[in-house]
C-alpha atoms as a PDB file:
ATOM      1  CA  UNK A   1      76.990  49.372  91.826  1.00  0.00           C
ATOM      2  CA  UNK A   2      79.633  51.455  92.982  1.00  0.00           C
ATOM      3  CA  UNK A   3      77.913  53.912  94.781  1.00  0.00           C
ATOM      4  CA  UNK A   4      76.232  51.156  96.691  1.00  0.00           C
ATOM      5  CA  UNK A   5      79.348  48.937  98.082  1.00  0.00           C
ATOM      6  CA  UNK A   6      80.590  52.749  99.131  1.00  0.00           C
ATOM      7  CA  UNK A   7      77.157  53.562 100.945  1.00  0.00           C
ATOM      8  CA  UNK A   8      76.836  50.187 102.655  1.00  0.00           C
ATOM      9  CA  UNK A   9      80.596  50.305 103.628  1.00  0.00           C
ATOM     10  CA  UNK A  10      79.788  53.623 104.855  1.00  0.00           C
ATOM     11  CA  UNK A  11      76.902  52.997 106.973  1.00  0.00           C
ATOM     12  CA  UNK A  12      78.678  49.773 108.541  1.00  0.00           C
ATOM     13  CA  UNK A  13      81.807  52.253 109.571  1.00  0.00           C
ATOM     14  CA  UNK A  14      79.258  54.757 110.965  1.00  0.00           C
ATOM     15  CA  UNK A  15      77.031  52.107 113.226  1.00  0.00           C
ATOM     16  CA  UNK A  16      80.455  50.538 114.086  1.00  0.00           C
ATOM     17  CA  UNK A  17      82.125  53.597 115.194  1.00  0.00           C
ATOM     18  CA  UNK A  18      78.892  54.576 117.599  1.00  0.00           C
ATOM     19  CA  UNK A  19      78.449  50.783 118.860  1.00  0.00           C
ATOM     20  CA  UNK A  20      82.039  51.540 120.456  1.00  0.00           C
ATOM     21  CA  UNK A  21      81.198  54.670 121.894  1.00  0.00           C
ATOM     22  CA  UNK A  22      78.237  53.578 124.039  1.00  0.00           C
ATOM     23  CA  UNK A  23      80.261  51.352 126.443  1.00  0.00           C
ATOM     24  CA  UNK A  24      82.596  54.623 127.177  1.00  0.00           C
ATOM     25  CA  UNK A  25      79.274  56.755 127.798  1.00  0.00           C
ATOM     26  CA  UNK A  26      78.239  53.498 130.273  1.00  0.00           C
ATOM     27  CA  UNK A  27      81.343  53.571 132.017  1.00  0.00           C
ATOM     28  CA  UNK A  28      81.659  57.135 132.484  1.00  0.00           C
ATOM     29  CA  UNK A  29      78.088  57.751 133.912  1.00  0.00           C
ATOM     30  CA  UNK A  30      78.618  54.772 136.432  1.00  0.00           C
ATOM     31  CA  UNK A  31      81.910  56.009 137.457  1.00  0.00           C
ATOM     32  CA  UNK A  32      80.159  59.710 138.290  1.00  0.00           C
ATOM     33  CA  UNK A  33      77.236  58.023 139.740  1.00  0.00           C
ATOM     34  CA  UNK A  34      78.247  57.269 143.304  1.00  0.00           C
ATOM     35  CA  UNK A  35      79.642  61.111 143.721  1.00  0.00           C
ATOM     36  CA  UNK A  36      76.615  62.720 141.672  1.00  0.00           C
ATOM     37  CA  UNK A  37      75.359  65.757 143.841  1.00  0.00           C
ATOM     38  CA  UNK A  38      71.410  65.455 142.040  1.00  0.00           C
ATOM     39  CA  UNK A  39      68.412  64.795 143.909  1.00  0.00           C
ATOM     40  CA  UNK A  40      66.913  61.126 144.235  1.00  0.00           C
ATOM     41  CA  UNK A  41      64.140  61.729 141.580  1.00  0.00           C
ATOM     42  CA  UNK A  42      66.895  63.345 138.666  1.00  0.00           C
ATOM     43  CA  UNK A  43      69.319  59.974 139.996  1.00  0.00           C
ATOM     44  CA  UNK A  44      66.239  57.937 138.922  1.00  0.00           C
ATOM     45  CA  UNK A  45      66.365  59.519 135.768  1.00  0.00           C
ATOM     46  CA  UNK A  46      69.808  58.713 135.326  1.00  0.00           C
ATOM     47  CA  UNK A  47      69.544  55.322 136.362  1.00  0.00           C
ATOM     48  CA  UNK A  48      66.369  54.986 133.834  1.00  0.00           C
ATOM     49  CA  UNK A  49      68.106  56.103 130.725  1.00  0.00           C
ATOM     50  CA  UNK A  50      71.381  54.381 131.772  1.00  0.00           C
ATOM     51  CA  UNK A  51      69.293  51.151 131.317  1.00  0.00           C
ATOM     52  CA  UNK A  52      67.547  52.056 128.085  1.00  0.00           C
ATOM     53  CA  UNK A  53      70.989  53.222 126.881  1.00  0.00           C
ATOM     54  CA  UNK A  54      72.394  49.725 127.461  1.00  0.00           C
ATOM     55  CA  UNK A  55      69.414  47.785 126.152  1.00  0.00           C
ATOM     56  CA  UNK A  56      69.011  50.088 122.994  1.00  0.00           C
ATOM     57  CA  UNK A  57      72.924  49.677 122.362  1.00  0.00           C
ATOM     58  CA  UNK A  58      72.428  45.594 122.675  1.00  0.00           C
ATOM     59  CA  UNK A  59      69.285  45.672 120.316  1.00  0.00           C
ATOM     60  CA  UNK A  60      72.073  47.742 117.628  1.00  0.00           C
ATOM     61  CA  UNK A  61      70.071  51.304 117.892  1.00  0.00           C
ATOM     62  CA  UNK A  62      73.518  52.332 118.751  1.00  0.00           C
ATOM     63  CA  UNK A  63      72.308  56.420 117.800  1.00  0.00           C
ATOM     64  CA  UNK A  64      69.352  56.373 120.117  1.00  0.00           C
ATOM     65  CA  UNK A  65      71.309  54.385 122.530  1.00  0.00           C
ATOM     66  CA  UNK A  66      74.055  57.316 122.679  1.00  0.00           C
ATOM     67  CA  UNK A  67      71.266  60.157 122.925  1.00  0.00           C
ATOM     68  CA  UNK A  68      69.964  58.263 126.108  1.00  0.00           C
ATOM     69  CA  UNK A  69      72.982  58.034 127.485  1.00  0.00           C
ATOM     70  CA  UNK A  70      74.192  61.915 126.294  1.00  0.00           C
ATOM     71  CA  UNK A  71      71.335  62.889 128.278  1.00  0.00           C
ATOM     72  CA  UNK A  72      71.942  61.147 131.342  1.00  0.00           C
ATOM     73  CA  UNK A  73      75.568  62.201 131.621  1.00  0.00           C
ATOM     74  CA  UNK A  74      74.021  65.820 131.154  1.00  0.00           C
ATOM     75  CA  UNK A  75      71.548  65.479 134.021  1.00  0.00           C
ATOM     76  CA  UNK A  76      74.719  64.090 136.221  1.00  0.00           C
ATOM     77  CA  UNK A  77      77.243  67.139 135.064  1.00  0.00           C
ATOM     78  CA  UNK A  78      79.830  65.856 132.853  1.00  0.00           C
ATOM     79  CA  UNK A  79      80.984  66.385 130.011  1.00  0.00           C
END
């Protein structure tokens, strides 16, 4: 019983800890957005998986929602 209350408290400090972290990705990729030197079709790209980010972080797939939105800020440059 013990082990279980520790693995469910566990797993709600982990999701909670990435659901805060997708908002900061969101905010830095629009701030580098309007200064991005990447061509229309990889700005698409960005724009795609800046959306998906944000939709998978509102549906709680908060680890998918940060790879989308890891990727994005890679195609843009920063770090």
């Amino acid at each position: 019983m013990k082990r279980t209350a520790l693995f469910v408290a566990l797993a709600f400090a982990s999701s909670v800890a990435l659901a805060g972290s997708c908002p900061k990705i969101m905010k830095q990729i629009d701030a580098a957005m309007p200064s991005a030197k990447v061509s229309a079709a990889q700005m698409e790209e960005v724009k795609k998986l800046r959306a998906d980010g944000e939709a998978l972080h509102k549906s709680g797939k908060h680890a998918e929602s940060e790879a989308a939105l890891n990727k994005a800020k890679s195609i843009l440059g920063i770090m």
